[in-house]
N, C-alpha and C. Protein backbone atom coordinates (compact mmCIF):
# COMPACT_ATOMS: atom_id res chain seq x y z
N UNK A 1 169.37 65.98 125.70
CA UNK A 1 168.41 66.59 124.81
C UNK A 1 168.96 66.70 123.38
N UNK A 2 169.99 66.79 123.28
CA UNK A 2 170.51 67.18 121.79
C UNK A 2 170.75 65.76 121.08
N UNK A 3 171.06 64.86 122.00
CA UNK A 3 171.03 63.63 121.47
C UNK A 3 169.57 62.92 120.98
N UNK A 4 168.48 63.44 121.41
CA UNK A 4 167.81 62.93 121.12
C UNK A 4 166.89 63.67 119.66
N UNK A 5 167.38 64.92 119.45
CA UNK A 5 167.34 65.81 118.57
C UNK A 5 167.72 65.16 117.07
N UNK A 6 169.28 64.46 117.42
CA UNK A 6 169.98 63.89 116.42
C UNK A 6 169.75 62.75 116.02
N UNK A 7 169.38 62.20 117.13
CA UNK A 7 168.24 60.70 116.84
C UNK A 7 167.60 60.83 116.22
N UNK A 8 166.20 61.83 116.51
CA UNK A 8 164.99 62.13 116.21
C UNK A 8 165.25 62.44 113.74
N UNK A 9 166.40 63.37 113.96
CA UNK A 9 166.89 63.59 112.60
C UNK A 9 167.35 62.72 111.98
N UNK A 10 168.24 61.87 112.82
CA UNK A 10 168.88 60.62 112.18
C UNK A 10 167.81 59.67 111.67
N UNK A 11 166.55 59.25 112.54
CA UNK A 11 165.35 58.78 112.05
C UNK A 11 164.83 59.49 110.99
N UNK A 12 164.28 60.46 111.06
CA UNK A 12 163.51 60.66 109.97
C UNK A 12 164.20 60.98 108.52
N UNK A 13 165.11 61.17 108.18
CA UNK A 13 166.20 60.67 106.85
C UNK A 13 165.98 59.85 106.37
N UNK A 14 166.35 58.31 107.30
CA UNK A 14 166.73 57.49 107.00
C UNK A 14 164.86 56.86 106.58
N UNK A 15 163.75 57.27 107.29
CA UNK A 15 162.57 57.02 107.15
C UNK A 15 162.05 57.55 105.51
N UNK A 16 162.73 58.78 105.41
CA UNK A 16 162.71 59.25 103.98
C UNK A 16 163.43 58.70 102.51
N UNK A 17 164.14 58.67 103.27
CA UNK A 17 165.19 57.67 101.71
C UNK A 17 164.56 56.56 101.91
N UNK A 18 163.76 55.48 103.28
CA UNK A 18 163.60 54.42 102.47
C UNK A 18 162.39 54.38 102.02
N UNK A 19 161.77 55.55 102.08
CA UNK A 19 160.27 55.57 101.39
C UNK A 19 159.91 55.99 99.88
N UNK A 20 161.55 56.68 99.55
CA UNK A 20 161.53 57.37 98.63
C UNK A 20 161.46 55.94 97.52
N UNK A 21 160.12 56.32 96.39
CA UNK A 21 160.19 55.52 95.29
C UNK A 21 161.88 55.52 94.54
N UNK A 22 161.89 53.65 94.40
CA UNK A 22 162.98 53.60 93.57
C UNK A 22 163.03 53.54 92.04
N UNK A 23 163.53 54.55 91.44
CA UNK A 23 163.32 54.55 89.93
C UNK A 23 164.56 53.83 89.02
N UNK A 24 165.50 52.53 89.90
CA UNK A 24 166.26 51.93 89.40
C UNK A 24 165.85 50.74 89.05
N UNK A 25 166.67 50.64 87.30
CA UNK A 25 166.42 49.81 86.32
C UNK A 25 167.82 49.13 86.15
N UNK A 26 168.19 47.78 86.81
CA UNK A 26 169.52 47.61 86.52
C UNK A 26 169.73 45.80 86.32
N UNK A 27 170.37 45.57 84.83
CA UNK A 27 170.44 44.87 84.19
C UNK A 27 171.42 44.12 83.54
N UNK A 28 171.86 42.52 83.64
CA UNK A 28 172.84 42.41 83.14
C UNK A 28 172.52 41.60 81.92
N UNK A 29 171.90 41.94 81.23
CA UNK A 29 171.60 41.30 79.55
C UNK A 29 172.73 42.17 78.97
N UNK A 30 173.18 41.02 77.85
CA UNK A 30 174.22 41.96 77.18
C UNK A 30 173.62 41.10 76.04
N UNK A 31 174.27 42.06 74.83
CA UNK A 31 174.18 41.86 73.46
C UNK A 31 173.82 40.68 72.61
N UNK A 32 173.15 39.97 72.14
CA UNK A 32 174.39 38.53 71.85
C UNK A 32 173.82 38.52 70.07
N UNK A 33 174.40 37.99 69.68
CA UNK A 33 173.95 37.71 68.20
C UNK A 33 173.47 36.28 67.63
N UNK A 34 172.57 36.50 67.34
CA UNK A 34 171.52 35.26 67.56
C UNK A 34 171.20 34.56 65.77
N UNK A 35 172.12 35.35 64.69
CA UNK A 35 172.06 34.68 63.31
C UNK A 35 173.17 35.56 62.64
N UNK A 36 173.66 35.26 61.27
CA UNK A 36 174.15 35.75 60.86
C UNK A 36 173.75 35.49 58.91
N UNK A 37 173.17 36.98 58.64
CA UNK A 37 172.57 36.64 57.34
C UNK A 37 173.60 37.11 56.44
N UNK A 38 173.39 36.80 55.20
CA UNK A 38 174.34 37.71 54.14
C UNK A 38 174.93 38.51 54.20
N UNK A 39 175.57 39.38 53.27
CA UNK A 39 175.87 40.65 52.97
C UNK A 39 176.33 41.37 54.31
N UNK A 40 177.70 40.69 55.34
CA UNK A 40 177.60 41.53 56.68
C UNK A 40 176.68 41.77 57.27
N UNK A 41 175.55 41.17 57.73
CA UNK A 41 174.59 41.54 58.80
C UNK A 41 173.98 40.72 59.32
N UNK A 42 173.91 40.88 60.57
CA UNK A 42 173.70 40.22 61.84
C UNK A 42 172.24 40.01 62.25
N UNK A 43 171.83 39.69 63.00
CA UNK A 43 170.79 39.26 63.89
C UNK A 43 170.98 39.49 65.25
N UNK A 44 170.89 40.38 66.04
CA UNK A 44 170.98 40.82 67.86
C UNK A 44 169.98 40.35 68.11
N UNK A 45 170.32 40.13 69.43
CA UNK A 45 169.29 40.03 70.52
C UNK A 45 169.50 41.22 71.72
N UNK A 46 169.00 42.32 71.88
CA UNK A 46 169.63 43.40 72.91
C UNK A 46 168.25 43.72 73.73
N UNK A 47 168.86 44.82 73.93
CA UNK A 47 167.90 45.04 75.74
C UNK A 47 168.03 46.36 75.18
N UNK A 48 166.73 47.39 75.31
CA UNK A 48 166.69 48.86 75.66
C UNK A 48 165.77 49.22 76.75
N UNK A 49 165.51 50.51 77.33
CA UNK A 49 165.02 51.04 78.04
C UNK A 49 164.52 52.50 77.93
N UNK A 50 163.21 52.43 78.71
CA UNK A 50 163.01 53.55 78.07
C UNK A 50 161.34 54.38 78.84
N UNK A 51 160.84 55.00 78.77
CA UNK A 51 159.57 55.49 80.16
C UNK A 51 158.69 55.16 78.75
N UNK A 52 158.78 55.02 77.33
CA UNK A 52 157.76 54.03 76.45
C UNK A 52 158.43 53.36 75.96
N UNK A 53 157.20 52.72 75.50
CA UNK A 53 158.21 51.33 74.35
C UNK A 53 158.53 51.79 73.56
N UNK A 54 158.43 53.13 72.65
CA UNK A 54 158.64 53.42 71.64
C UNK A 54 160.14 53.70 71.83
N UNK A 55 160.22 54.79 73.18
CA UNK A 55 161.57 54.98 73.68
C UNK A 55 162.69 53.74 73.55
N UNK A 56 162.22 52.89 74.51
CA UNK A 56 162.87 51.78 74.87
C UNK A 56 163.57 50.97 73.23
N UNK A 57 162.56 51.24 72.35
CA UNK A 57 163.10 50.38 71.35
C UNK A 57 164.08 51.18 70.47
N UNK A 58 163.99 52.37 70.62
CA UNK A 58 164.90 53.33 70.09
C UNK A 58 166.01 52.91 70.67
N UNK A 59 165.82 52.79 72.12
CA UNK A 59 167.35 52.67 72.97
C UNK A 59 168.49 51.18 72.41
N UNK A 60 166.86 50.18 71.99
CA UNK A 60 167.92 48.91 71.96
C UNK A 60 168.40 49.03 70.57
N UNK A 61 167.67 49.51 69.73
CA UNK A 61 168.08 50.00 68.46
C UNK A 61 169.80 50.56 68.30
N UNK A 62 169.78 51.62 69.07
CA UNK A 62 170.96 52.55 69.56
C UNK A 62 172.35 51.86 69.98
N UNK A 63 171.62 50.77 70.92
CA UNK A 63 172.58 50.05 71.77
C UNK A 63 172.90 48.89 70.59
N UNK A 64 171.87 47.90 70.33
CA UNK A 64 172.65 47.34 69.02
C UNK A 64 174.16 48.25 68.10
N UNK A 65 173.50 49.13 67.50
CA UNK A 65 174.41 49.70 66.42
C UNK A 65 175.62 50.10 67.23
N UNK A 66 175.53 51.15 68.47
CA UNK A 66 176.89 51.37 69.15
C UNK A 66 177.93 49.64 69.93
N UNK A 67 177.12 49.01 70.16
CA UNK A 67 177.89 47.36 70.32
C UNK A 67 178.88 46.66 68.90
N UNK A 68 178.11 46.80 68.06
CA UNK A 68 178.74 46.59 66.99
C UNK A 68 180.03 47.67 66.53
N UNK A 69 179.56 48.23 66.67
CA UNK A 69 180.86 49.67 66.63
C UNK A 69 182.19 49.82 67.24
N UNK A 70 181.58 49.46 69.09
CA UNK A 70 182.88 49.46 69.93
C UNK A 70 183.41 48.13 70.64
N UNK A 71 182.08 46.93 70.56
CA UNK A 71 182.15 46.14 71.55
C UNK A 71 182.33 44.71 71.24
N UNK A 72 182.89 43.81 71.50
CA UNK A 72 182.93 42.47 70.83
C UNK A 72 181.36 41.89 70.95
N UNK A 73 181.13 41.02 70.28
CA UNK A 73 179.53 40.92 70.31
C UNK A 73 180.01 39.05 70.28
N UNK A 74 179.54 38.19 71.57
CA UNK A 74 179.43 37.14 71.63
C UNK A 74 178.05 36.64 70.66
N UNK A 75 178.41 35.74 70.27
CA UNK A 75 177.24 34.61 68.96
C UNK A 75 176.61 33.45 69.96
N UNK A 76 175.73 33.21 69.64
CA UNK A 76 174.79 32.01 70.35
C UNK A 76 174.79 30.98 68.94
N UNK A 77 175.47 31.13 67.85
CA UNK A 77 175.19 30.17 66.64
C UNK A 77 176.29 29.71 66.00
N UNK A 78 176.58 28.70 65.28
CA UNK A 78 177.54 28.22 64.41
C UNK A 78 178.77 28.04 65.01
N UNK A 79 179.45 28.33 64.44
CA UNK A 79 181.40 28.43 65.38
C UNK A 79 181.92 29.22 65.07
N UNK A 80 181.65 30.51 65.01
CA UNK A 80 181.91 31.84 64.97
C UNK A 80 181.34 32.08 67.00
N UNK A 81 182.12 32.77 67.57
CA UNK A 81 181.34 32.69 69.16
C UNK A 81 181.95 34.34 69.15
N UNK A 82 182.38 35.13 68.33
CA UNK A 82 182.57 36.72 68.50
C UNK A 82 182.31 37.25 67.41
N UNK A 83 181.86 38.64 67.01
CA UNK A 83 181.99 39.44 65.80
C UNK A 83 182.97 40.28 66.95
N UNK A 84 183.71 40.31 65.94
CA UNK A 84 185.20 41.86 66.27
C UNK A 84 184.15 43.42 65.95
N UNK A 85 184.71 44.36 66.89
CA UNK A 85 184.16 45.36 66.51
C UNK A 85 184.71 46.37 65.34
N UNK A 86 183.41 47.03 64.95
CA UNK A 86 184.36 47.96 63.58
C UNK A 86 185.36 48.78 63.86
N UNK A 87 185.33 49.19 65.11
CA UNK A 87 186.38 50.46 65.45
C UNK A 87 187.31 49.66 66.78
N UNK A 88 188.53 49.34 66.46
CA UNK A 88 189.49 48.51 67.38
C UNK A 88 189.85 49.33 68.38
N UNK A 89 190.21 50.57 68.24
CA UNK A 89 190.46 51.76 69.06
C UNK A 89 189.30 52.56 70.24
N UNK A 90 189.89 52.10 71.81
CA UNK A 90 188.56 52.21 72.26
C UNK A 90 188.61 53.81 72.94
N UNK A 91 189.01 54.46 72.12
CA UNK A 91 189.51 56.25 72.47
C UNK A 91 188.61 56.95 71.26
N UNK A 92 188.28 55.70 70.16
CA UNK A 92 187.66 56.51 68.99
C UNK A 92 186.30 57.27 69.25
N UNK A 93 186.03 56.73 69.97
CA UNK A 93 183.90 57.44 70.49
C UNK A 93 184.60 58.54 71.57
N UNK A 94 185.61 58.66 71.99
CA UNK A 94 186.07 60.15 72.39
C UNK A 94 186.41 61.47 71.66
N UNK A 95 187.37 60.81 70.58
CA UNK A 95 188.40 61.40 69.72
C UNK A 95 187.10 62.36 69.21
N UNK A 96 186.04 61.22 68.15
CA UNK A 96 185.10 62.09 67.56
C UNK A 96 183.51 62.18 68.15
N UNK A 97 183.45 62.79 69.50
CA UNK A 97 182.25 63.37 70.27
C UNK A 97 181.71 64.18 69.26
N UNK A 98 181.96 64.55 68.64
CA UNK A 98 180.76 65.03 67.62
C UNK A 98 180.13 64.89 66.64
N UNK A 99 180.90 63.68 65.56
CA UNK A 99 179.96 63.21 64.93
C UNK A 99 179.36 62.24 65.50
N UNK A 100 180.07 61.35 66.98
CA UNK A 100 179.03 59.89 67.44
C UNK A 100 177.61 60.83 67.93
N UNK A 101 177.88 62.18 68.18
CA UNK A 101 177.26 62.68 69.48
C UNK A 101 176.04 62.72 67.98
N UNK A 102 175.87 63.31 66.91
CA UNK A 102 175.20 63.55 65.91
C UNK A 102 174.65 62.04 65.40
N UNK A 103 175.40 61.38 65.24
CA UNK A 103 174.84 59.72 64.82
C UNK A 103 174.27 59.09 65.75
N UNK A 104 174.54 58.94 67.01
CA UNK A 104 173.73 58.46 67.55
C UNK A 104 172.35 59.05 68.45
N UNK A 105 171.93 60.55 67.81
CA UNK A 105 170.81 61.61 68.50
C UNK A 105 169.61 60.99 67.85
N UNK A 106 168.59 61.71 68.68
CA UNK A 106 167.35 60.79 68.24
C UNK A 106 167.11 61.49 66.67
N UNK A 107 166.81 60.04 65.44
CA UNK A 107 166.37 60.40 64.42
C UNK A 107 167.81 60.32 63.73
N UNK A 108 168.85 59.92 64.17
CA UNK A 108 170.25 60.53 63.87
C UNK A 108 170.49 59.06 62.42
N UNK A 109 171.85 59.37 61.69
CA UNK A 109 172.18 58.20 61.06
C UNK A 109 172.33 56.85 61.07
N UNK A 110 172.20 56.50 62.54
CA UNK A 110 172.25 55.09 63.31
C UNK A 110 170.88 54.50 62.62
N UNK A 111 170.03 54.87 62.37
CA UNK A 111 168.79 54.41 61.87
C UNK A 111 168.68 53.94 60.49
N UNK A 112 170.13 54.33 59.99
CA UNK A 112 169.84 53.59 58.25
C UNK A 112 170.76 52.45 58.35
N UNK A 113 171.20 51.92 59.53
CA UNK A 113 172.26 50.32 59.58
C UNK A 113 171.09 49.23 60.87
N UNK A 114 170.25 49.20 60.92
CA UNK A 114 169.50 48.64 61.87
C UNK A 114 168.13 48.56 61.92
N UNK A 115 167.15 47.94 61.54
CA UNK A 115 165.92 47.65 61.72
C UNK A 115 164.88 46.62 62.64
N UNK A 116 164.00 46.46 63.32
CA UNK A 116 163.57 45.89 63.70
C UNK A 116 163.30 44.48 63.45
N UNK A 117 163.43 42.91 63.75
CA UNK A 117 163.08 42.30 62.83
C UNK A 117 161.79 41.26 64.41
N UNK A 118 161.13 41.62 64.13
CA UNK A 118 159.43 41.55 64.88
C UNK A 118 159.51 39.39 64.77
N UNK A 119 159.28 38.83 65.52
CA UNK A 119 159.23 37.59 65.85
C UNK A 119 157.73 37.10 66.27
N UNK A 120 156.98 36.27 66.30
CA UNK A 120 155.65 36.13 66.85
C UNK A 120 155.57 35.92 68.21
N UNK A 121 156.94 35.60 68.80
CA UNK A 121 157.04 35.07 70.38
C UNK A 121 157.40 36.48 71.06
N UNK A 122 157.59 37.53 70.50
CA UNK A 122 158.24 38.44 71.20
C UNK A 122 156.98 38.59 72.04
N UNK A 123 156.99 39.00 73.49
CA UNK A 123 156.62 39.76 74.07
C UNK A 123 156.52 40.74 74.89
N UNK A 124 155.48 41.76 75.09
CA UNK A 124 156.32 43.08 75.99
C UNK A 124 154.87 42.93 76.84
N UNK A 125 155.58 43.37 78.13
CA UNK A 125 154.64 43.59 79.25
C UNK A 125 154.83 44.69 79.68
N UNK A 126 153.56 45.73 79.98
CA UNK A 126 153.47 47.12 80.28
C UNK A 126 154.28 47.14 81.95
N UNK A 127 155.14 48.13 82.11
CA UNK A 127 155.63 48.23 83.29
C UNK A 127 155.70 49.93 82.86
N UNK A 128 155.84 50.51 84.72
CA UNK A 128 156.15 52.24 84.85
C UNK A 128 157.03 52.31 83.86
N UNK A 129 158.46 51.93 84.00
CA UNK A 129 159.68 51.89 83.10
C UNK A 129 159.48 50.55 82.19
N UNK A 130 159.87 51.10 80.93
CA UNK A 130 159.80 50.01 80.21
C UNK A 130 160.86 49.02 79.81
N UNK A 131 161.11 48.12 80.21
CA UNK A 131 162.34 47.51 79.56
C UNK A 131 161.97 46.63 78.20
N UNK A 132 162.48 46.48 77.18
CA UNK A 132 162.09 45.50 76.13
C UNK A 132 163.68 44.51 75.37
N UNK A 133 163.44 43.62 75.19
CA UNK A 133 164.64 42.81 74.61
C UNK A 133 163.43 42.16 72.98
N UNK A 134 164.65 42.57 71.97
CA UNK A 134 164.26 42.07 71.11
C UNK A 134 164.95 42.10 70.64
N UNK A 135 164.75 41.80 69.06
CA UNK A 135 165.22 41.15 67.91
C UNK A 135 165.84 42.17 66.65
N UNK A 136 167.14 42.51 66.34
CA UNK A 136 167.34 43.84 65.22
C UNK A 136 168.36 43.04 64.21
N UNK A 137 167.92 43.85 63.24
CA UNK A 137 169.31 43.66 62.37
C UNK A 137 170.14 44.81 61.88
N UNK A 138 171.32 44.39 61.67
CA UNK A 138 172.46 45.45 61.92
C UNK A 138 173.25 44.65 60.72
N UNK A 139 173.29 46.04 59.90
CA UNK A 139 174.16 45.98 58.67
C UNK A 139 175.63 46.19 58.85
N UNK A 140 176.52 45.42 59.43
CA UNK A 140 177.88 45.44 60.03
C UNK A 140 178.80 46.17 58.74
N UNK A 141 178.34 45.66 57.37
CA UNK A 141 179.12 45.98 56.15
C UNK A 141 179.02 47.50 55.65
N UNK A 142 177.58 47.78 55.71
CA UNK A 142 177.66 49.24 55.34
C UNK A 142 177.45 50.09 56.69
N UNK A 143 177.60 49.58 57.90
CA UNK A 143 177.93 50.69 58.85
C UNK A 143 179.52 50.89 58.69
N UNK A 144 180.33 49.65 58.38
CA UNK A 144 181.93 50.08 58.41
C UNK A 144 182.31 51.12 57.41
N UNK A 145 181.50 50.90 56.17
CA UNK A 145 181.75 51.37 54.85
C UNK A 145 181.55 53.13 55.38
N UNK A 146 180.53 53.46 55.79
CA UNK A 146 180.45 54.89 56.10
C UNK A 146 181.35 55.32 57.23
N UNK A 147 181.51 54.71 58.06
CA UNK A 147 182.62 54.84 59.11
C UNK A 147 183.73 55.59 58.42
N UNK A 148 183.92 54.59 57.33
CA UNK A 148 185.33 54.98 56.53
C UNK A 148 185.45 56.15 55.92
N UNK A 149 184.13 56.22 54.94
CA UNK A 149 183.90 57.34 53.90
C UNK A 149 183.82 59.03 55.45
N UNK A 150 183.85 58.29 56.24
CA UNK A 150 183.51 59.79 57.14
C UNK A 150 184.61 59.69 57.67
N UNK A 151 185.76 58.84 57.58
CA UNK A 151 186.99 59.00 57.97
C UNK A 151 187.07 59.00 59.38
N UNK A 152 186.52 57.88 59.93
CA UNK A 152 186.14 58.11 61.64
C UNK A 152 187.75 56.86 61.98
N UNK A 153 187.88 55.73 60.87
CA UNK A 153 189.45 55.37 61.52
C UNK A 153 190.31 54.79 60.44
C-alpha cells in the first residue's frame, strides 16, 4: 500500500512539471559586427529579449553597448575579424557595481553611445516572449572617452 502511495505521488509530479508551461528562451546568437563606420563606431548585429518589443530592443540595445565594453566582438567584414574590448580587465564590471549598475538601468547612460539603425529587411514576428535581432550602432570612441573621464580604468 505505501508503495503504491509513492507511485501514485511519484506520478503526479512528474505529470505536473511536464505540463507546466515552459517560459524558456535559450539562444546561441552572439554579437557580431556587421560594418565599421567612421569616427570609432560600429555596426552590430545582436539579439535582445524581452515580454515586448519595446523591452526586447532595449535589451539588445544594452547587450550591444555592454559587449563592446567587456567582450571581444567577432566582424563578418573586411580583415579586421575582432574589435578588442574597452575594458581588458574582466573584474572591472565587479570592481564598479555601481556605476555599471546605474549605466546600464533602464533610461540609464548606455543610451547616449548606441542607436537603432532600422534596415527595410528587418523583421519581427509577434511571439508570447519576444525575441528580436537587429541592427545598432555603437559609438566605441566616445563610450571609451567617458569610461575614462569617469575613471572606470
Amino acid at each position: 500500500m505505501k508503495v503504491n502511495h509513492s507511485f501514485l505521488l511519484l506520478f503526479f509530479i512528474t505529470l505536473f512539471c511536464a505540463c507546466a508551461p515552459k517560459n524558456i528562451y535559450y539562444s546561441t546568437f552572439s554579437t557580431t559586427a556587421i560594418a565599421a563606420r567612421g569616427e570609432g563606431e560600429y555596426v552590430l548585429r545582436v539579439q535582445g529579449i524581452g515580454q515586448t518589443y519595446q523591452q526586447a530592443k532595449e535589451d539588445a540595445m544594452r547587450k550591444a553597448v555592454r559587449d563592446i565594453i567587456f567582450k571581444h566582438v567577432y566582424s563578418s567584414y573586411g580583415e579586421h575579424r575582432m574589435i578588442q574590448p574597452v575594458l581588458s580587465n574582466p573584474l572591472t564590471e565587479q570592481q564598479h557595481a555601481d556605476f555599471f549598475g546605474s549605466f546600464f538601468s533602464a533610461g540609464g547612460d548606455y543610451l547616449k553611445f548606441v542607436h537603432e539603425l532600422r534596415l527595410e529587411k528587418d523583421k519581427f514576428k509577434p511571439q508570447a516572449r519576444r525575441g528580436v535581432i537587429m541592427n545598432v550602432v555603437v559609438n566605441r570612441a566616445a563610450l571609451a572617452k567617458y569610461l575614462a573621464d569617469n575613471q572606470i580604468f
